[in-house]
N, C-alpha and C. Protein backbone atom coordinates (compact mmCIF):
# COMPACT_ATOMS: atom_id res chain seq x y z
N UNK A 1 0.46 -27.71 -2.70
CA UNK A 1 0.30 -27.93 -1.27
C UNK A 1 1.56 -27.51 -0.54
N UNK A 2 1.34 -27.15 0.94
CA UNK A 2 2.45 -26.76 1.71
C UNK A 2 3.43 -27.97 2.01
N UNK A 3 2.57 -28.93 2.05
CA UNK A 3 3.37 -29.99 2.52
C UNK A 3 3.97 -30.79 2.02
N UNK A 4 4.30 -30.97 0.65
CA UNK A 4 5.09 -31.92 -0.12
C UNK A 4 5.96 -30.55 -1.28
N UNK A 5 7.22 -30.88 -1.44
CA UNK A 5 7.76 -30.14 -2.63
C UNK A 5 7.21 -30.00 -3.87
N UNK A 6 8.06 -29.70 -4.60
CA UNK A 6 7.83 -29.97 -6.11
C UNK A 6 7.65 -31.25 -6.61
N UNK A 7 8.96 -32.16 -5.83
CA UNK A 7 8.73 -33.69 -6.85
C UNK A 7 7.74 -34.09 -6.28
N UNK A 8 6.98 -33.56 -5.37
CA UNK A 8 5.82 -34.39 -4.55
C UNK A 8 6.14 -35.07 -3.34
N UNK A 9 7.58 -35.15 -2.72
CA UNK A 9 8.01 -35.72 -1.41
C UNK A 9 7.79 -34.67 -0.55
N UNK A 10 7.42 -35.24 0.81
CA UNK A 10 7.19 -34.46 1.97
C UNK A 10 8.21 -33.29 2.22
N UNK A 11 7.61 -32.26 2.98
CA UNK A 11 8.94 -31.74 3.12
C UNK A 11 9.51 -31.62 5.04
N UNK A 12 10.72 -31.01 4.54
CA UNK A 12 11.60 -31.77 6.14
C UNK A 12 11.26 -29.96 6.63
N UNK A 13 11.28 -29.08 6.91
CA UNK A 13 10.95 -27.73 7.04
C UNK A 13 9.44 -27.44 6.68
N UNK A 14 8.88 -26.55 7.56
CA UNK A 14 7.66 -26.05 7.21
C UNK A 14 7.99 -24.30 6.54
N UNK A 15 7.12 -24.11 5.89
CA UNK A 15 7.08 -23.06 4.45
C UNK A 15 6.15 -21.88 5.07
N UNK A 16 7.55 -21.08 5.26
CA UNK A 16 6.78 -19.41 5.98
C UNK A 16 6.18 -18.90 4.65
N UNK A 17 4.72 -18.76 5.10
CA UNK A 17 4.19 -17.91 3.93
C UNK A 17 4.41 -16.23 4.36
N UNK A 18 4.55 -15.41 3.12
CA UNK A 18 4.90 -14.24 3.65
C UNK A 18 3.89 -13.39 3.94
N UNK A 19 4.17 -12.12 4.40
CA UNK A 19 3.08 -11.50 5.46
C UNK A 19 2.12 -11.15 4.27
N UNK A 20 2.00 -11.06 2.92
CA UNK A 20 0.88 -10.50 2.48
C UNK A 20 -0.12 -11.60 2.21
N UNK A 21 0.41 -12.70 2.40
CA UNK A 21 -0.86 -13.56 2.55
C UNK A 21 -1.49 -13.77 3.72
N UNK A 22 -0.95 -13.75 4.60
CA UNK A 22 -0.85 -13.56 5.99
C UNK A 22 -1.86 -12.99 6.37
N UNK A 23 -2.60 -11.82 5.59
CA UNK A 23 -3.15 -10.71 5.63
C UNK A 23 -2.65 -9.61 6.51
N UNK A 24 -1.52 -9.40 6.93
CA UNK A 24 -1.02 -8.50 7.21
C UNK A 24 0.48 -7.69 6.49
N UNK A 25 0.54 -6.37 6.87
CA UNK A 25 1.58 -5.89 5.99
C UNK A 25 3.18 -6.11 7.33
N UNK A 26 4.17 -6.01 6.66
CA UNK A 26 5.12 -5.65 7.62
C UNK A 26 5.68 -4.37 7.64
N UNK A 27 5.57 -3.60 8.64
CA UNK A 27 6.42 -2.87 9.26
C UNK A 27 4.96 -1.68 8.96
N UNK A 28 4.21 -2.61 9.87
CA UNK A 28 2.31 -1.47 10.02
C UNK A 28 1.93 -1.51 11.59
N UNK A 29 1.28 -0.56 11.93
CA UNK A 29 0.82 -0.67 13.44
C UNK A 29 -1.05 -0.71 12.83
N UNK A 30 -1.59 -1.78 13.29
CA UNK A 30 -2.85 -1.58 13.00
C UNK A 30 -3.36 -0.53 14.06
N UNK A 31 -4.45 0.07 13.67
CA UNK A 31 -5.15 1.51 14.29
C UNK A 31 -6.91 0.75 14.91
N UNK A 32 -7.07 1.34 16.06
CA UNK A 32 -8.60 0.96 16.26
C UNK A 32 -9.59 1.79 15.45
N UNK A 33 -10.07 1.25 14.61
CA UNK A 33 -10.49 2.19 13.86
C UNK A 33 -12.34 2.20 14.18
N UNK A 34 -13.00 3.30 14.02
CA UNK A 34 -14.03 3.42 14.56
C UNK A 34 -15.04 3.69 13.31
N UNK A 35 -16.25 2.54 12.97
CA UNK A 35 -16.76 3.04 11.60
C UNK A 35 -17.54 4.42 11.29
N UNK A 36 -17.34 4.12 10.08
CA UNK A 36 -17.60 6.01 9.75
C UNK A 36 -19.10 5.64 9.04
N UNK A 37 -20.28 5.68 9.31
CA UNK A 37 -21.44 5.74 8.75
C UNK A 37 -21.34 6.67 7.03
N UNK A 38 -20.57 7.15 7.30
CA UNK A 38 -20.72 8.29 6.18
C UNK A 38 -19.69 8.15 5.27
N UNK A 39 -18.85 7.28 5.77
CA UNK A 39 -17.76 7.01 4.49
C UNK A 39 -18.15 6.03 2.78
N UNK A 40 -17.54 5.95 2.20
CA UNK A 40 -18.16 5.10 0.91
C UNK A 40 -18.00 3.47 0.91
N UNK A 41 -18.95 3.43 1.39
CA UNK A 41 -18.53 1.84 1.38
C UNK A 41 -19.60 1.14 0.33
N UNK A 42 -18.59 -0.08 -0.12
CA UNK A 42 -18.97 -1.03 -0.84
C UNK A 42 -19.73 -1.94 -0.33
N UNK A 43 -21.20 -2.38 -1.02
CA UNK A 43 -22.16 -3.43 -0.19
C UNK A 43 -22.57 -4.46 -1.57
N UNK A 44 -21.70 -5.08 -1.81
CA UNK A 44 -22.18 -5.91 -3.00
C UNK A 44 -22.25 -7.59 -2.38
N UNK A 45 -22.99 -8.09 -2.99
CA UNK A 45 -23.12 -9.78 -2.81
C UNK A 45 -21.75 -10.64 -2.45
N UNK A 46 -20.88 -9.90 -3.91
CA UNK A 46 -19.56 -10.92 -3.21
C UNK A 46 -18.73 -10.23 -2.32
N UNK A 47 -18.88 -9.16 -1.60
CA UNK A 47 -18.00 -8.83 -0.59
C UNK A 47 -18.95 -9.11 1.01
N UNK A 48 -20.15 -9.33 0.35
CA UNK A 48 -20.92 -9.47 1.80
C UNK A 48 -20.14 -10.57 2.52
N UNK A 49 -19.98 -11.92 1.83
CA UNK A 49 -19.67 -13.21 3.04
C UNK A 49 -18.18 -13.44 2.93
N UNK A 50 -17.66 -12.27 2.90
CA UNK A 50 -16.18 -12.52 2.96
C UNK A 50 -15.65 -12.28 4.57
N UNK A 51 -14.95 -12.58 4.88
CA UNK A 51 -14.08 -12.11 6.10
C UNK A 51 -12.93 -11.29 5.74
N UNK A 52 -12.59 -11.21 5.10
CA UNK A 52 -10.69 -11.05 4.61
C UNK A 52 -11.37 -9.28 4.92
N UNK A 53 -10.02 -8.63 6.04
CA UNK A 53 -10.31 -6.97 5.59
C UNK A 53 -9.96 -6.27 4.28
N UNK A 54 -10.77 -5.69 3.52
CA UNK A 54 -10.82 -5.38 2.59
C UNK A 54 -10.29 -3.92 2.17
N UNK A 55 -9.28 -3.44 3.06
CA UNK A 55 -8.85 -2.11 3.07
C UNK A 55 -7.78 -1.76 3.39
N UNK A 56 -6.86 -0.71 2.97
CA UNK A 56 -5.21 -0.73 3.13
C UNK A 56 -4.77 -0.11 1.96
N UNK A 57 -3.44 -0.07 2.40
CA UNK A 57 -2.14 0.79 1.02
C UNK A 57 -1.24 -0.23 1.75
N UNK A 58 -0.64 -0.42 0.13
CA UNK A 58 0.63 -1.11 -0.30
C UNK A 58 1.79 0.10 -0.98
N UNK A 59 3.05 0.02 0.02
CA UNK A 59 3.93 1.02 -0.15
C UNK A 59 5.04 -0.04 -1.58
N UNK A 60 5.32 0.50 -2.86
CA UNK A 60 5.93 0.06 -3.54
C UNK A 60 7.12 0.86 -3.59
N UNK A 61 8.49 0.73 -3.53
CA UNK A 61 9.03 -0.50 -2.95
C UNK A 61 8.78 -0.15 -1.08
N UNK A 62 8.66 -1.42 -0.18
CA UNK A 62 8.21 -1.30 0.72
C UNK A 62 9.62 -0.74 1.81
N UNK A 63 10.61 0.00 1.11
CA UNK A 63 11.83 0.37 1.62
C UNK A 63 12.66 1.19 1.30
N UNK A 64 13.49 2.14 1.34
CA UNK A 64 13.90 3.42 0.40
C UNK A 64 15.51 3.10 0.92
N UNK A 65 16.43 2.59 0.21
CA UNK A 65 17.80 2.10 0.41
C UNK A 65 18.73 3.32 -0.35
N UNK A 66 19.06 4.32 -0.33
CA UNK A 66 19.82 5.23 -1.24
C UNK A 66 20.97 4.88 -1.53
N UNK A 67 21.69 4.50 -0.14
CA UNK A 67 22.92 4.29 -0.64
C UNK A 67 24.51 5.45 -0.40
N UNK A 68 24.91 5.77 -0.57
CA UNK A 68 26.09 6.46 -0.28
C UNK A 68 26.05 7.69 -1.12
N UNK A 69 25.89 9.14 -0.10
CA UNK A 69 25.41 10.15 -0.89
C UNK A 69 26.09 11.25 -0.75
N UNK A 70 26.47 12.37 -1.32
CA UNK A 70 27.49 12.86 -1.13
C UNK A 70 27.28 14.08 -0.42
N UNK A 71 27.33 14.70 0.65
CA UNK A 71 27.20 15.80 1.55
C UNK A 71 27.22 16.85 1.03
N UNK A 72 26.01 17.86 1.32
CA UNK A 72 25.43 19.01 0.69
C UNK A 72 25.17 19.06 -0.64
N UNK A 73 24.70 17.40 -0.72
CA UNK A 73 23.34 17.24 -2.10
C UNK A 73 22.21 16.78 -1.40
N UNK A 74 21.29 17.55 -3.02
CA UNK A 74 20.13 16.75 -2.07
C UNK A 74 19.52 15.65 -3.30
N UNK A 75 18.86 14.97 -2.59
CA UNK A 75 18.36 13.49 -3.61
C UNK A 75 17.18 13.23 -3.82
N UNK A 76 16.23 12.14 -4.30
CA UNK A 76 15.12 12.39 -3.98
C UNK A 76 14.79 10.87 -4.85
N UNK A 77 13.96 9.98 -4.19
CA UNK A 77 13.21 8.76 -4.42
C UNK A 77 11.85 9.13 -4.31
N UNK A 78 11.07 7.94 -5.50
CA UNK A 78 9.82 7.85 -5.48
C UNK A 78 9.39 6.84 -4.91
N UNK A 79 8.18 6.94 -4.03
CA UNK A 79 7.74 5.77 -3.61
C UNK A 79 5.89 5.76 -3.92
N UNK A 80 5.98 4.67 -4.31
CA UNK A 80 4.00 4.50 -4.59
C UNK A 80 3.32 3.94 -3.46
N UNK A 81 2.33 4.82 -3.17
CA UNK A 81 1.67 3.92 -1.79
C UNK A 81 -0.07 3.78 -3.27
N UNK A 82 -0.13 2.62 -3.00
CA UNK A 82 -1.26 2.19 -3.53
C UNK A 82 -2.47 1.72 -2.65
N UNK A 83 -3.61 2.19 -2.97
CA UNK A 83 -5.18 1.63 -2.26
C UNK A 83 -5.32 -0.24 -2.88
N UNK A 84 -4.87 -0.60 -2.10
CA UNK A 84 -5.51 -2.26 -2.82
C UNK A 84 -6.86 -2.40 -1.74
N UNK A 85 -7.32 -1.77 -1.16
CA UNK A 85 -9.05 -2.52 -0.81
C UNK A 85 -10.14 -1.69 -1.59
N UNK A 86 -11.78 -1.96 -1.33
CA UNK A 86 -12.54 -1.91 -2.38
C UNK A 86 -13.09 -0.41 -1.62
N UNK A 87 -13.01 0.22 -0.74
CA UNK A 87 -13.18 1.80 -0.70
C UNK A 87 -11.91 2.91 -1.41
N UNK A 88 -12.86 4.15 -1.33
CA UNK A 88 -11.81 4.90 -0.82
C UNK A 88 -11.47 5.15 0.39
N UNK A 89 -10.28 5.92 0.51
CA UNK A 89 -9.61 5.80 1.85
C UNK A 89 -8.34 7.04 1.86
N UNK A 90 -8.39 7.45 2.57
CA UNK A 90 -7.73 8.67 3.13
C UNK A 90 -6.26 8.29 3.84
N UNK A 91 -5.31 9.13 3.88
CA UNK A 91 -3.81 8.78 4.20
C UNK A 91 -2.83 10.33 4.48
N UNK A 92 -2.18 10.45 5.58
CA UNK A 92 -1.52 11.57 5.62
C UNK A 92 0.11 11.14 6.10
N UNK A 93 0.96 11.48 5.43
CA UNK A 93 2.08 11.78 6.13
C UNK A 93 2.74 12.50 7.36
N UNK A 94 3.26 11.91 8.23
CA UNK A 94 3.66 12.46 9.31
C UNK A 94 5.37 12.84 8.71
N UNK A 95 5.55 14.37 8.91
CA UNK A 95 6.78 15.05 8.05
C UNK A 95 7.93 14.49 9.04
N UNK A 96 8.84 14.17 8.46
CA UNK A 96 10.55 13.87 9.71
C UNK A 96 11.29 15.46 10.13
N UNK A 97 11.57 15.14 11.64
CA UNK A 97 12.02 15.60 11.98
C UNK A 97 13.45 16.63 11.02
N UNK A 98 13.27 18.12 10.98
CA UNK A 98 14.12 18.39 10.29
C UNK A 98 15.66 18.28 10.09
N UNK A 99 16.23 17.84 11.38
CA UNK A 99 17.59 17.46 11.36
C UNK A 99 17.51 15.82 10.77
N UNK A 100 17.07 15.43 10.27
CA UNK A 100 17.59 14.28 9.62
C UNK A 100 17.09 14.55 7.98
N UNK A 101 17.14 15.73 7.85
CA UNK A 101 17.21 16.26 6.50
C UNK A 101 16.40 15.76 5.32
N UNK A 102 15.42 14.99 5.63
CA UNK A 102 14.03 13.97 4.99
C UNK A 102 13.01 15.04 5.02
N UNK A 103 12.32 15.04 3.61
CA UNK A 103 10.89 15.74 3.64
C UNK A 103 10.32 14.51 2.71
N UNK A 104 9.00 15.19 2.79
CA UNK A 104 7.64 13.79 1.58
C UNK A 104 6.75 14.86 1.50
N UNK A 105 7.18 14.69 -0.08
CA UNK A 105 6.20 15.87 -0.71
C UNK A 105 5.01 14.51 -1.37
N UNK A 106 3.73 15.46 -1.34
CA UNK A 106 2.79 14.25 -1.75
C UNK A 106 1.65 15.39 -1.97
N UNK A 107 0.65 14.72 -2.57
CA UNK A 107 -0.46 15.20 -3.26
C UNK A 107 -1.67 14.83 -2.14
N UNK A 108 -2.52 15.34 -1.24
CA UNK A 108 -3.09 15.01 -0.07
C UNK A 108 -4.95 14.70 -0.87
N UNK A 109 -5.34 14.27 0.06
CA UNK A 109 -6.49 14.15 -0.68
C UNK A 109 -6.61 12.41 -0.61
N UNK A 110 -8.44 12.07 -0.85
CA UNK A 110 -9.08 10.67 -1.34
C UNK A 110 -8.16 9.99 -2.21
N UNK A 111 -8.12 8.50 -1.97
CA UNK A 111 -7.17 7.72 -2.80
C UNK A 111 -8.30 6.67 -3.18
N UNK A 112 -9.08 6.50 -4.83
CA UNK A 112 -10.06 5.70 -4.96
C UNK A 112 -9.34 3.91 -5.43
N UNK A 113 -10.36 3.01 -4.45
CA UNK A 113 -9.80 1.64 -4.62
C UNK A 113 -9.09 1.40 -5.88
N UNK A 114 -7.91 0.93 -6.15
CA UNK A 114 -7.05 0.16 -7.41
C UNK A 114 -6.61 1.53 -7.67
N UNK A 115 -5.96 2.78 -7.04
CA UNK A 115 -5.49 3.82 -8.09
C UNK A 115 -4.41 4.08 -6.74
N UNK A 116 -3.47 4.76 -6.82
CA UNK A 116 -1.90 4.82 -6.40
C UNK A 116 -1.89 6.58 -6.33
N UNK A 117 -1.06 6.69 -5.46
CA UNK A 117 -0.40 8.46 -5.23
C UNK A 117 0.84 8.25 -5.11
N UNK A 118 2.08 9.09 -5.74
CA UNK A 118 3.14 9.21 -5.80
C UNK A 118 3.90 9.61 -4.41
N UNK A 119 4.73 9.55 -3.40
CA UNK A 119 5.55 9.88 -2.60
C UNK A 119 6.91 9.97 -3.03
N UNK A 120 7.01 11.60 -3.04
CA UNK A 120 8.55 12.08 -3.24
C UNK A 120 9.04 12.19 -1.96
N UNK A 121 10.17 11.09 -1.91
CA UNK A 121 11.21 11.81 -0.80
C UNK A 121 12.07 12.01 -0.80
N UNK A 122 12.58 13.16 -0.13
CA UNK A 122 13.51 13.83 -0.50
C UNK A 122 14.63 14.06 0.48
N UNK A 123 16.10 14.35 0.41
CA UNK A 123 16.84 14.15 1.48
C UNK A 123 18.01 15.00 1.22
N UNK A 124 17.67 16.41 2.20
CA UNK A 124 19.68 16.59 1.56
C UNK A 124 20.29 15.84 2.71
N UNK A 125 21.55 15.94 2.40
CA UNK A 125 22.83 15.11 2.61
C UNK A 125 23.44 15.78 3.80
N UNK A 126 23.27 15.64 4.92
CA UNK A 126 24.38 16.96 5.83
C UNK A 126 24.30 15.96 7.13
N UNK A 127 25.86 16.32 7.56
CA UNK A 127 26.62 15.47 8.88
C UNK A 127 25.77 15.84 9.89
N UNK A 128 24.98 15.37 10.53
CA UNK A 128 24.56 16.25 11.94
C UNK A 128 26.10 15.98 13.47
N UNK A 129 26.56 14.98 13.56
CA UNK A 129 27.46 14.86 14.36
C UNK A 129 28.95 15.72 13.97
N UNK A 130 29.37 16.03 15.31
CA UNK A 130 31.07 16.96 14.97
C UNK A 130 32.37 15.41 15.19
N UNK A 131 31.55 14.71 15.63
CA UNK A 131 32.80 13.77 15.55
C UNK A 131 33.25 12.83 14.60
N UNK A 132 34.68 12.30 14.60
CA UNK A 132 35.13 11.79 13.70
C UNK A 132 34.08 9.84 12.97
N UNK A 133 33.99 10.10 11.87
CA UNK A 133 33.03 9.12 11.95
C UNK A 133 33.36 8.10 10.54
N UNK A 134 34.97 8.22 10.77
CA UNK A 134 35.88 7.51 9.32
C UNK A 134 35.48 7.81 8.03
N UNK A 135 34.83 8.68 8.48
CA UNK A 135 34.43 9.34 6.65
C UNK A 135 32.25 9.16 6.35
N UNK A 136 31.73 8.10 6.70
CA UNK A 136 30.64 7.69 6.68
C UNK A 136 29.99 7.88 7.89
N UNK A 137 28.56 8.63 7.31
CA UNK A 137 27.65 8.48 8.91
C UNK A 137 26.78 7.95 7.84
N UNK A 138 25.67 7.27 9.18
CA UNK A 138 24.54 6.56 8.65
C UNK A 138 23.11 7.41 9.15
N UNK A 139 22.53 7.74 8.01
CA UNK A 139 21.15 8.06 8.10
C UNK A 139 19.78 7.19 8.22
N UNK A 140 19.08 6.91 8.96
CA UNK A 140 18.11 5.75 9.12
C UNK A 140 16.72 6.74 9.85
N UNK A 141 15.94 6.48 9.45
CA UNK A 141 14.49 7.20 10.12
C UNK A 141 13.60 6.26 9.13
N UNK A 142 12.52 5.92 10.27
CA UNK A 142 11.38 5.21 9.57
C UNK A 142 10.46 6.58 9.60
N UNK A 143 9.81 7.11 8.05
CA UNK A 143 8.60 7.55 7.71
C UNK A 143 7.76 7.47 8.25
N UNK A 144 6.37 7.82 8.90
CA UNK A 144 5.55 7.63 9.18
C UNK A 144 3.92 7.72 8.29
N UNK A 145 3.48 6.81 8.09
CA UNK A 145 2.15 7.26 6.82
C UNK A 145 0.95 6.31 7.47
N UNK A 146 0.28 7.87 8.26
CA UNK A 146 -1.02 7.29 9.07
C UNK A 146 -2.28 6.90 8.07
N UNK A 147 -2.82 6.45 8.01
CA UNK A 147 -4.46 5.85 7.13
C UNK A 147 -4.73 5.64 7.83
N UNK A 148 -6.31 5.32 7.63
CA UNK A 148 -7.93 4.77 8.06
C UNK A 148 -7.56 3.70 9.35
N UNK A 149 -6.88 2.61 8.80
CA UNK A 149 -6.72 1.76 9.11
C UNK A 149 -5.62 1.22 10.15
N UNK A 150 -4.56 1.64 9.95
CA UNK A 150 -3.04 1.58 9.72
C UNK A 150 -1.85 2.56 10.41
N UNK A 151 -1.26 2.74 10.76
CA UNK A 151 -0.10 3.24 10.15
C UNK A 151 1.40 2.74 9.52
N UNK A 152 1.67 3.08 8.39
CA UNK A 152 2.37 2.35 7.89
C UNK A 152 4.12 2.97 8.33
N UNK A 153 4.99 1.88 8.26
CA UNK A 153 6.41 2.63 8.32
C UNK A 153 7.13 2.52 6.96
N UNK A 154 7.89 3.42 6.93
CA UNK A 154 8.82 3.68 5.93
C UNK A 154 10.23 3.55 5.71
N UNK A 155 10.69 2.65 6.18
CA UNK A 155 12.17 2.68 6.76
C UNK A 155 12.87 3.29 5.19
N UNK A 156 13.74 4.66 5.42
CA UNK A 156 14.70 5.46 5.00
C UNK A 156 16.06 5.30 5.31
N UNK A 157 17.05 4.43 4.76
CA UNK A 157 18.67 4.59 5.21
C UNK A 157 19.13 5.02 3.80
N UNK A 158 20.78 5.90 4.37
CA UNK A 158 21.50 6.43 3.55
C UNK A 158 22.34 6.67 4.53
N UNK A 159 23.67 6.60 3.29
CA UNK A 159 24.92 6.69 4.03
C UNK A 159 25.51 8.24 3.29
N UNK A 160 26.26 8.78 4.21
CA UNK A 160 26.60 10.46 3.77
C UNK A 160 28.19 10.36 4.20
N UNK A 161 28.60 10.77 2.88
CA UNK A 161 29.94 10.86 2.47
C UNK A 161 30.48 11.83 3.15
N UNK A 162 31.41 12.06 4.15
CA UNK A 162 31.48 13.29 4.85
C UNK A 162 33.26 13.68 3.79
C-alpha cells in the first residue's frame, strides 16, 4: 500500500509514483491522433474492457549523456526505442540540425508489438562558437522521434574538449 511503509506505520510524505505508471512517458508530446480503419489492430476479449492506452515506444536508456569528447572525433551511442503496446506501429526520426553535429541512423519501417529497432547516434565533436569558452563547450539538443501516437524527446548532452 501507498500509505503505510515497510514496517507498516503510516507514512509522513506521500509516494510519487513514477510517470510509467502514471501511464504516461516523460519528455513526450502526446499527438491527436486520428483512427486509421486500416491499420492492424488487436480485437481480443481481454483487451476489449480495458481502458489503459495500449500503444507507444519506450526509448532505452531514456537519455544519451556522452560526456567529455574530444574535438574532431566522432562518437556514436545506441539507443533502443521499443513497441510496448499490442499493435504495430510506425515511427520516424526528425534528423538535427547539422551544426550541432548529431545524425540517427535507423532502420525505417513497421515496428511489430514486443520487438525493438536500434537508434545509432552519432556525433562528431566540433566548436561551433569563436569565443573563449575555458576549454569546454556544451552540446545539448533534444532528438525528435515522431510515432502514431506521440512524439517522443531525446535529450543529447556532451561536452567538447576544445
Amino acid at each position: 500500500s501507498v500509505l503505510v511503509n515497510a514496517a507498516g506505520q503510516p507514512r509522513k510524505e506521500k509516494v510519487k509514483l513514477p510517470s510509467s505508471l502514471q501511464g504516461r512517458q516523460p519528455n513526450s508530446i502526446p499527438n491527436k491522433k486520428i483512427e486509421d480503419p486500416v491499420a492492424g489492430k488487436v480485437n481480443t476479449s481481454s483487451l476489449a474492457t480495458t481502458r489503459q492506452h495500449l500503444s507507444g515506444f519506450h526509448l532505452i536508456p531514456p537519455r544519451v549523456m556522452l560526456g567529455v569528447l574530444k574535438e574532431g572525433c566522432t562518437y556514436a551511442a545506441t539507443v533502443i526505442l521499443k513497441n510496448v503496446g499490442v499493435n504495430f506501429s510506425r515511427f520516424r526520426v526528425k534528423q538535427p540540425p547539422p551544426h550541432t553535429g548529431l545524425r540517427v541512423m535507423y532502420t525505417p519501417g513497421p515496428v511489430a508489438a514486443g520487438l525493438q529497432v536500434e537508434l545509432e547516434i552519432e556525433i562528431f565533436a566540433m566548436v561551433i562558437g569563436g569565443e573563449d569558452t575555458g576549454g569546454l563547450e556544451e552540446i545539448s539538443h533534444d532528438i525528435e522521434i515522431l510515432t502514431e501516437t506521440e512524439t517522443l524527446l531525446l535529450p543529447v548532452r556532451a561536452n567538447i574538449l576544445c
